[in-house]
N, C-alpha and C. Protein backbone atom coordinates (compact mmCIF):
# COMPACT_ATOMS: atom_id res chain seq x y z
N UNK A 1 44.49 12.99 19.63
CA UNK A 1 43.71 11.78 19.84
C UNK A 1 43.22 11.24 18.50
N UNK A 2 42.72 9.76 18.59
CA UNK A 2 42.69 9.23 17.23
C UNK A 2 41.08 9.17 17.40
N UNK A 3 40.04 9.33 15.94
CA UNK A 3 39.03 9.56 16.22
C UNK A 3 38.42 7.82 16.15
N UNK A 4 36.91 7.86 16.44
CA UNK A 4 36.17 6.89 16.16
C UNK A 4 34.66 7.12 15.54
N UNK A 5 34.32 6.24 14.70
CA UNK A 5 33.32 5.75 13.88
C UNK A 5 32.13 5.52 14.63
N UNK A 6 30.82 5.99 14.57
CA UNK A 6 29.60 5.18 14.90
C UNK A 6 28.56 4.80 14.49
N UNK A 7 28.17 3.88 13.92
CA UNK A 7 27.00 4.02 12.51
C UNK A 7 25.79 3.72 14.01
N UNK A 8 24.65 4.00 13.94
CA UNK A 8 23.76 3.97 15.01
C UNK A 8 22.67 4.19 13.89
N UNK A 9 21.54 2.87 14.24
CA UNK A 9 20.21 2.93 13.80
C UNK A 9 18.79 3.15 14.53
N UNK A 10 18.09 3.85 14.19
CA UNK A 10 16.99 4.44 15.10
C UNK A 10 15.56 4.12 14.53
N UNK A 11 14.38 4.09 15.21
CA UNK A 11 13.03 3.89 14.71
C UNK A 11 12.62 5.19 14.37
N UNK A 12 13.13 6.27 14.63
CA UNK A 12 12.26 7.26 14.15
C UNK A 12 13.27 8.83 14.02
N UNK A 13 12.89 9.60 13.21
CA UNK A 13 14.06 10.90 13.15
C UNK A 13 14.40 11.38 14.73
N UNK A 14 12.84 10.95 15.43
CA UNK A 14 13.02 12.32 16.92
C UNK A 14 13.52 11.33 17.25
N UNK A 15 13.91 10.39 17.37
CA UNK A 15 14.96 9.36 18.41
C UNK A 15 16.68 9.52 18.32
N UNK A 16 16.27 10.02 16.37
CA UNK A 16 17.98 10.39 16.30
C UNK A 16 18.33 11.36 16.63
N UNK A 17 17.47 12.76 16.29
CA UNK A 17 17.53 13.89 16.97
C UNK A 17 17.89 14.26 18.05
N UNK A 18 17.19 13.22 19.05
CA UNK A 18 17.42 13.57 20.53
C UNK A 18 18.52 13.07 21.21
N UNK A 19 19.22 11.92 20.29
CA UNK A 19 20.68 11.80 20.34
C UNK A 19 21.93 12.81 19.99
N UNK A 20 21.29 13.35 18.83
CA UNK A 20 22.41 14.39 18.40
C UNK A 20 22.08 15.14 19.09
N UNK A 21 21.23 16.03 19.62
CA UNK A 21 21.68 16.85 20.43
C UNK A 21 22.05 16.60 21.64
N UNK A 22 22.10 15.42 22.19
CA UNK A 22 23.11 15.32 23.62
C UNK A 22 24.04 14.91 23.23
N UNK A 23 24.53 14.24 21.81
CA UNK A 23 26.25 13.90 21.94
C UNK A 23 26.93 15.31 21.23
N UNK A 24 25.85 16.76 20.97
CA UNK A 24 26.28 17.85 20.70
C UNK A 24 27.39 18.50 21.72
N UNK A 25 27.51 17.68 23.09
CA UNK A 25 27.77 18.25 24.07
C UNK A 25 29.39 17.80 24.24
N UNK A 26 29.45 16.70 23.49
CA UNK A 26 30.72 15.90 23.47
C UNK A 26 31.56 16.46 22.01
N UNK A 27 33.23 16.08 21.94
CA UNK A 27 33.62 16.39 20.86
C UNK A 27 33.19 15.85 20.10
N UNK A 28 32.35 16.14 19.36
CA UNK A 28 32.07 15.76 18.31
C UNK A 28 32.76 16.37 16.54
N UNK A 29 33.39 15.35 16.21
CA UNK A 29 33.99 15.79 14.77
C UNK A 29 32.79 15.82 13.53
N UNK A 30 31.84 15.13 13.84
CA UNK A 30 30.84 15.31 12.38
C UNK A 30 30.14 14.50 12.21
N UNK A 31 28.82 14.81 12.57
CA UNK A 31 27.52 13.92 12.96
C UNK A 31 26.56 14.04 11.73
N UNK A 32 25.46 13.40 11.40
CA UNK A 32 24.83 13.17 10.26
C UNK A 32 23.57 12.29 10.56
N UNK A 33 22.00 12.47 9.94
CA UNK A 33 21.06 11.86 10.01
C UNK A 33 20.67 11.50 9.00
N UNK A 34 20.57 10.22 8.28
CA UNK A 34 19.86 9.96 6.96
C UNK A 34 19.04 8.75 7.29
N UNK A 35 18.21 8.73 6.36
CA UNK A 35 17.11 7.47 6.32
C UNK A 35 17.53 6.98 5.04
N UNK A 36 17.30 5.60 5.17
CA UNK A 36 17.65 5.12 3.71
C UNK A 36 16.27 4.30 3.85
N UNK A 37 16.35 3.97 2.06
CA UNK A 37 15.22 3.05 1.58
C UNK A 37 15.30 1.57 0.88
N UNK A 38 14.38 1.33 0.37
CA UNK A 38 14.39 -0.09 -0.45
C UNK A 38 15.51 0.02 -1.11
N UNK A 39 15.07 1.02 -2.08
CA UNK A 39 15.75 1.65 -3.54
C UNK A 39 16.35 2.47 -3.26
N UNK A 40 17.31 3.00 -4.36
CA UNK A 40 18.04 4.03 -3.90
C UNK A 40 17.56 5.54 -5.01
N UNK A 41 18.21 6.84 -4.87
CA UNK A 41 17.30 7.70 -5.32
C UNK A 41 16.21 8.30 -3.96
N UNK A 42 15.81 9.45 -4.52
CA UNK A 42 15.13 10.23 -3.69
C UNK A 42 13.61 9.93 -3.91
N UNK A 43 13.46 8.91 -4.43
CA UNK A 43 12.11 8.37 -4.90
C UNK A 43 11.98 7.71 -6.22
N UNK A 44 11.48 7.10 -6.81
CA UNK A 44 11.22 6.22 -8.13
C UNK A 44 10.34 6.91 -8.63
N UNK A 45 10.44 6.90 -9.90
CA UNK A 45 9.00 7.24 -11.19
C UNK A 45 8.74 6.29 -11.30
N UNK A 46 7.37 5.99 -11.22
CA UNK A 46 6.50 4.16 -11.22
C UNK A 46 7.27 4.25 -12.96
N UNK A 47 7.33 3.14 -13.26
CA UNK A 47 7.58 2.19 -14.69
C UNK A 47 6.04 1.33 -15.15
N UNK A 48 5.97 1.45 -16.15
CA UNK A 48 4.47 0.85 -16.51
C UNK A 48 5.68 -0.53 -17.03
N UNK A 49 5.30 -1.93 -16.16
CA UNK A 49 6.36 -3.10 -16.53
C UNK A 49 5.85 -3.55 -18.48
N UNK A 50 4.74 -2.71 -18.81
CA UNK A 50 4.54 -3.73 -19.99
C UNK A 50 5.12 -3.17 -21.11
N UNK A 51 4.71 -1.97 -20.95
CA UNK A 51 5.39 -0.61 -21.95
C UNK A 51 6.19 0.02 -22.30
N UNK A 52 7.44 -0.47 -20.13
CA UNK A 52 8.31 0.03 -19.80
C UNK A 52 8.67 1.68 -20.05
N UNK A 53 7.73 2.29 -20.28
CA UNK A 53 7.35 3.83 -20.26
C UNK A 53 7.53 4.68 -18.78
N UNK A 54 8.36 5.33 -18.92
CA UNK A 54 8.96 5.85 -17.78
C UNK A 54 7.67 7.68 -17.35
N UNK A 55 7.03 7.70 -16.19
CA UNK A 55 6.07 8.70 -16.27
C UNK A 55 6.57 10.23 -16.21
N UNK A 56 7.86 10.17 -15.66
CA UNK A 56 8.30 12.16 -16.00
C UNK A 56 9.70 11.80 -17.03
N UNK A 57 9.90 10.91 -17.87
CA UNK A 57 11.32 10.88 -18.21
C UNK A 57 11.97 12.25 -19.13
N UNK A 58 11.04 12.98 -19.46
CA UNK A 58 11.56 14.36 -20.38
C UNK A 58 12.35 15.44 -19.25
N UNK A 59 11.45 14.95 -17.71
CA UNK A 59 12.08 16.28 -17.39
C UNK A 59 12.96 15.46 -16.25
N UNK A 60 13.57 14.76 -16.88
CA UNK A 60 14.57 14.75 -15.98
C UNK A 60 16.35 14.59 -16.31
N UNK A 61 17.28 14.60 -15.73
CA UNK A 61 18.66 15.19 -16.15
C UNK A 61 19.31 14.01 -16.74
N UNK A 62 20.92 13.43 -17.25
CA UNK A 62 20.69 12.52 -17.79
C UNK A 62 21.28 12.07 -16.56
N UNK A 63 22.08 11.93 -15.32
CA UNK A 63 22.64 11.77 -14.70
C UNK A 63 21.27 11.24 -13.68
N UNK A 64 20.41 11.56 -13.52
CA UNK A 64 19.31 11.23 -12.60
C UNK A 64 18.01 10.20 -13.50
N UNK A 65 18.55 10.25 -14.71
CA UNK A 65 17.58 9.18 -15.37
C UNK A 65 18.02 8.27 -15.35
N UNK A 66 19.67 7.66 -15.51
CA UNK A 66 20.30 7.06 -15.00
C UNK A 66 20.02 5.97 -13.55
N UNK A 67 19.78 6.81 -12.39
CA UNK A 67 19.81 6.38 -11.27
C UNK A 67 18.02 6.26 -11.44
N UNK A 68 17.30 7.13 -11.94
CA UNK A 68 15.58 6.33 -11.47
C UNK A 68 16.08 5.06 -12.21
N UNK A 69 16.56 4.82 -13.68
CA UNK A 69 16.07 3.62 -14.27
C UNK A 69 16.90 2.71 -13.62
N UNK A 70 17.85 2.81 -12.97
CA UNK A 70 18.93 1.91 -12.39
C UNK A 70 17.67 1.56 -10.93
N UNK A 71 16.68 2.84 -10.12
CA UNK A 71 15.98 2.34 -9.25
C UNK A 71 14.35 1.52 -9.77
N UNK A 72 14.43 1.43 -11.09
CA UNK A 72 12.91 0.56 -11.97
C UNK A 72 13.59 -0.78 -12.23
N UNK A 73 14.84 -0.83 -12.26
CA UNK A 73 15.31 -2.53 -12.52
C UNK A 73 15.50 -3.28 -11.10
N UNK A 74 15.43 -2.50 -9.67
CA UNK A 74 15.46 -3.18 -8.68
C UNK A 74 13.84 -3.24 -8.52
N UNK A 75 13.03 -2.31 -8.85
CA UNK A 75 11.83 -2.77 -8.54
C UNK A 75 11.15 -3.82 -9.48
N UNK A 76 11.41 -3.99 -10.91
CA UNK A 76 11.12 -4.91 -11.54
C UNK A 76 11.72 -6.39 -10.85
N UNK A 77 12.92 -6.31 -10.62
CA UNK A 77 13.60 -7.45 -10.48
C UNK A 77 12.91 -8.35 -8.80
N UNK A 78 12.09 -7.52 -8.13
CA UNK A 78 12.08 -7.46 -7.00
C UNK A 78 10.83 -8.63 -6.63
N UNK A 79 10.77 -9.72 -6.22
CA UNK A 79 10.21 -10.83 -6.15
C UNK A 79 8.53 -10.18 -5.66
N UNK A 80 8.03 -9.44 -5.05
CA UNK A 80 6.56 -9.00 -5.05
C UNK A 80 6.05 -7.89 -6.63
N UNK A 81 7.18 -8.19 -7.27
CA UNK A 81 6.85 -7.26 -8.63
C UNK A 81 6.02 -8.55 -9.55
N UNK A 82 6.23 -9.61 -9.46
CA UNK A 82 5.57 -10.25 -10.16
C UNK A 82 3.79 -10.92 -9.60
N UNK A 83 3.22 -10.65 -8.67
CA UNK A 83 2.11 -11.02 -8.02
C UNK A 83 2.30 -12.45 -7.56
N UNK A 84 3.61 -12.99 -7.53
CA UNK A 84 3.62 -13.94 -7.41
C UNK A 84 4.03 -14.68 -6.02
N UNK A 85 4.45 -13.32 -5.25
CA UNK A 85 4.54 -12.97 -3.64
C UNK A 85 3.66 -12.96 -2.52
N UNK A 86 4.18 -13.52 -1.36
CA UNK A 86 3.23 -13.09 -0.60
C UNK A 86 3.48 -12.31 0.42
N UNK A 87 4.79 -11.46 -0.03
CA UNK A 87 4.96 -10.80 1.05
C UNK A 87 6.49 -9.85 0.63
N UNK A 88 6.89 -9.00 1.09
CA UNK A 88 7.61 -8.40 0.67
C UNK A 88 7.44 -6.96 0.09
N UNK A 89 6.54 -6.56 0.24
CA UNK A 89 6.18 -5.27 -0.64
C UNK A 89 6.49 -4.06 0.13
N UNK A 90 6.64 -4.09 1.68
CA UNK A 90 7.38 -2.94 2.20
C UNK A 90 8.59 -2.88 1.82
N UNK A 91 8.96 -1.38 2.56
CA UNK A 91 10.06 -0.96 2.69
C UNK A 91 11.09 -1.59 3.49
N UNK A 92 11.91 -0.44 3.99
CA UNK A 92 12.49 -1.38 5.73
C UNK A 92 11.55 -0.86 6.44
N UNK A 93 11.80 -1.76 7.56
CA UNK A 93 10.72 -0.99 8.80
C UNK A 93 11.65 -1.07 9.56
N UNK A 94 11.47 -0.60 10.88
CA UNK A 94 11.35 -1.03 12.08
C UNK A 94 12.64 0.27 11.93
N UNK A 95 14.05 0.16 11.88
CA UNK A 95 15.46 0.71 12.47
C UNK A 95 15.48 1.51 10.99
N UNK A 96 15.12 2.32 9.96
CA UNK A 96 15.74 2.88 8.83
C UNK A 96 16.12 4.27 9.17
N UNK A 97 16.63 4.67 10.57
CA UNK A 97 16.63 6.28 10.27
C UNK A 97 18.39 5.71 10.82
N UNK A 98 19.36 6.28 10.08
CA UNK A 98 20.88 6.26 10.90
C UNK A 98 21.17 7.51 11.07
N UNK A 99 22.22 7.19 12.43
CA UNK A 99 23.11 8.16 12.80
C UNK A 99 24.24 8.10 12.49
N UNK A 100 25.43 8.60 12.37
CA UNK A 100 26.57 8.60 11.69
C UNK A 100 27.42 9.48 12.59
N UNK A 101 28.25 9.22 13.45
CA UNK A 101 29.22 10.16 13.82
C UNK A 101 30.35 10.08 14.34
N UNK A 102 31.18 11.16 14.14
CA UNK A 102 33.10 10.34 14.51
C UNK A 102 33.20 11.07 15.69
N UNK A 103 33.59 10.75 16.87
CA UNK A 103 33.74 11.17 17.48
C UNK A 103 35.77 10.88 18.23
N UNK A 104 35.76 12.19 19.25
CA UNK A 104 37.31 11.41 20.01
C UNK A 104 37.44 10.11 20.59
N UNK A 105 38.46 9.38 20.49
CA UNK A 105 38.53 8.35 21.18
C UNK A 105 38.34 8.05 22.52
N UNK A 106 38.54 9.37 23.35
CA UNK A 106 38.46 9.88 24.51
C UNK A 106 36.62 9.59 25.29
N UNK A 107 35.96 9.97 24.16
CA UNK A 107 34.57 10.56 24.81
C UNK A 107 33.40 9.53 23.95
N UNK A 108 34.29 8.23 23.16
CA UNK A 108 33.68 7.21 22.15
C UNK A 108 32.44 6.45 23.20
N UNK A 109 33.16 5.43 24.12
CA UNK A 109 31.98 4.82 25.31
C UNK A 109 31.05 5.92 25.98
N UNK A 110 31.44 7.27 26.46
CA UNK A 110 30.10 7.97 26.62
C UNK A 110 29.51 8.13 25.62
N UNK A 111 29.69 8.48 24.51
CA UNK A 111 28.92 8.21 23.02
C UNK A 111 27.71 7.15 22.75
N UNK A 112 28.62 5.76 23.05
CA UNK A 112 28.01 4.80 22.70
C UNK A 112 26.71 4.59 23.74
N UNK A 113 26.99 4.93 24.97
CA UNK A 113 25.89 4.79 25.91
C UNK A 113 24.60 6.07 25.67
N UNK A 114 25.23 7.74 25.20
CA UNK A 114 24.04 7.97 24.77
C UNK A 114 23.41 7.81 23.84
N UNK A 115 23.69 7.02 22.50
CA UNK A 115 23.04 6.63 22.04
C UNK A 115 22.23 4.99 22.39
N UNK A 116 22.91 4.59 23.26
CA UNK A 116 21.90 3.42 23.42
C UNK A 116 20.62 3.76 24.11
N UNK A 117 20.72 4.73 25.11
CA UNK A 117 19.95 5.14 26.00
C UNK A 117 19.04 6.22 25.37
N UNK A 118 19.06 6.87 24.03
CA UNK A 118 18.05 7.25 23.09
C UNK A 118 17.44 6.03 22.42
N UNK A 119 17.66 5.06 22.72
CA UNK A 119 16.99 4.05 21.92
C UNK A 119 17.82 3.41 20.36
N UNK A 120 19.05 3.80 20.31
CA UNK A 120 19.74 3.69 19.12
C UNK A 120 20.18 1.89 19.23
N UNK A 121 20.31 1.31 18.02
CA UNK A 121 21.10 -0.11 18.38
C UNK A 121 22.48 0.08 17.25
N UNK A 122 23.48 -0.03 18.36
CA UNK A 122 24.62 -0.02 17.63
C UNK A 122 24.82 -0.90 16.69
């Protein structure tokens, strides 16, 4: 059988959770939970914008100083970075936790229904 794709977004981890473990029951080829953010990186080191002085930059690798300063030019660049906003300063809200999973082609529409019925929006 040929497999299928499901990207599925959720309000909260226990919503995705409680999906994966009932499509645990189905073939499942390889399921996955991540949250994503604004930025990318596992978090930002604030940037002082005037000094541009980075606050842990000694201890970090060069491969990951890389990606914070690559995540300080989206926050500089980022239209509530200048006070000149009135809005914009969250994150995502509402849908940021995804599900990810391939399943058989066979068992794809029961898939899709338990995740709708955890609250997921395809």
């Amino acid at each position: 059988m040929t497999e299928k794709n499901i990207l599925a977004y959720f309000k909260s981890p226990e919503e995705a959770e409680g999906a994966k473990r009932k499509l645990q029951a189905l073939r499942v080829v390889d399921m996955s939970i991540t949250r994503f953010r604004r930025y990318p990186g596992e978090g930002y080191n604030p940037v002082n914008m005037f000094s541009g002085e980075w606050s842990s930059l000694a201890s970090l690798t060069q491969d990951a100083e890389i990606t914070n300063q690559s995540a300080g030019i989206l926050v500089a660049a980022d239209p509530a970075a200048s006070g000149m906003s009135d809005g914009g300063q969250g994150g995502p809200t509402g849908r940021d936790i995804l599900l990810t999973v391939v399943v058989d082609e066979g068992v794809h529409h029961q898939a899709l229904r338990i995740i709708e019925e955890a609250g997921g929006m395809i």
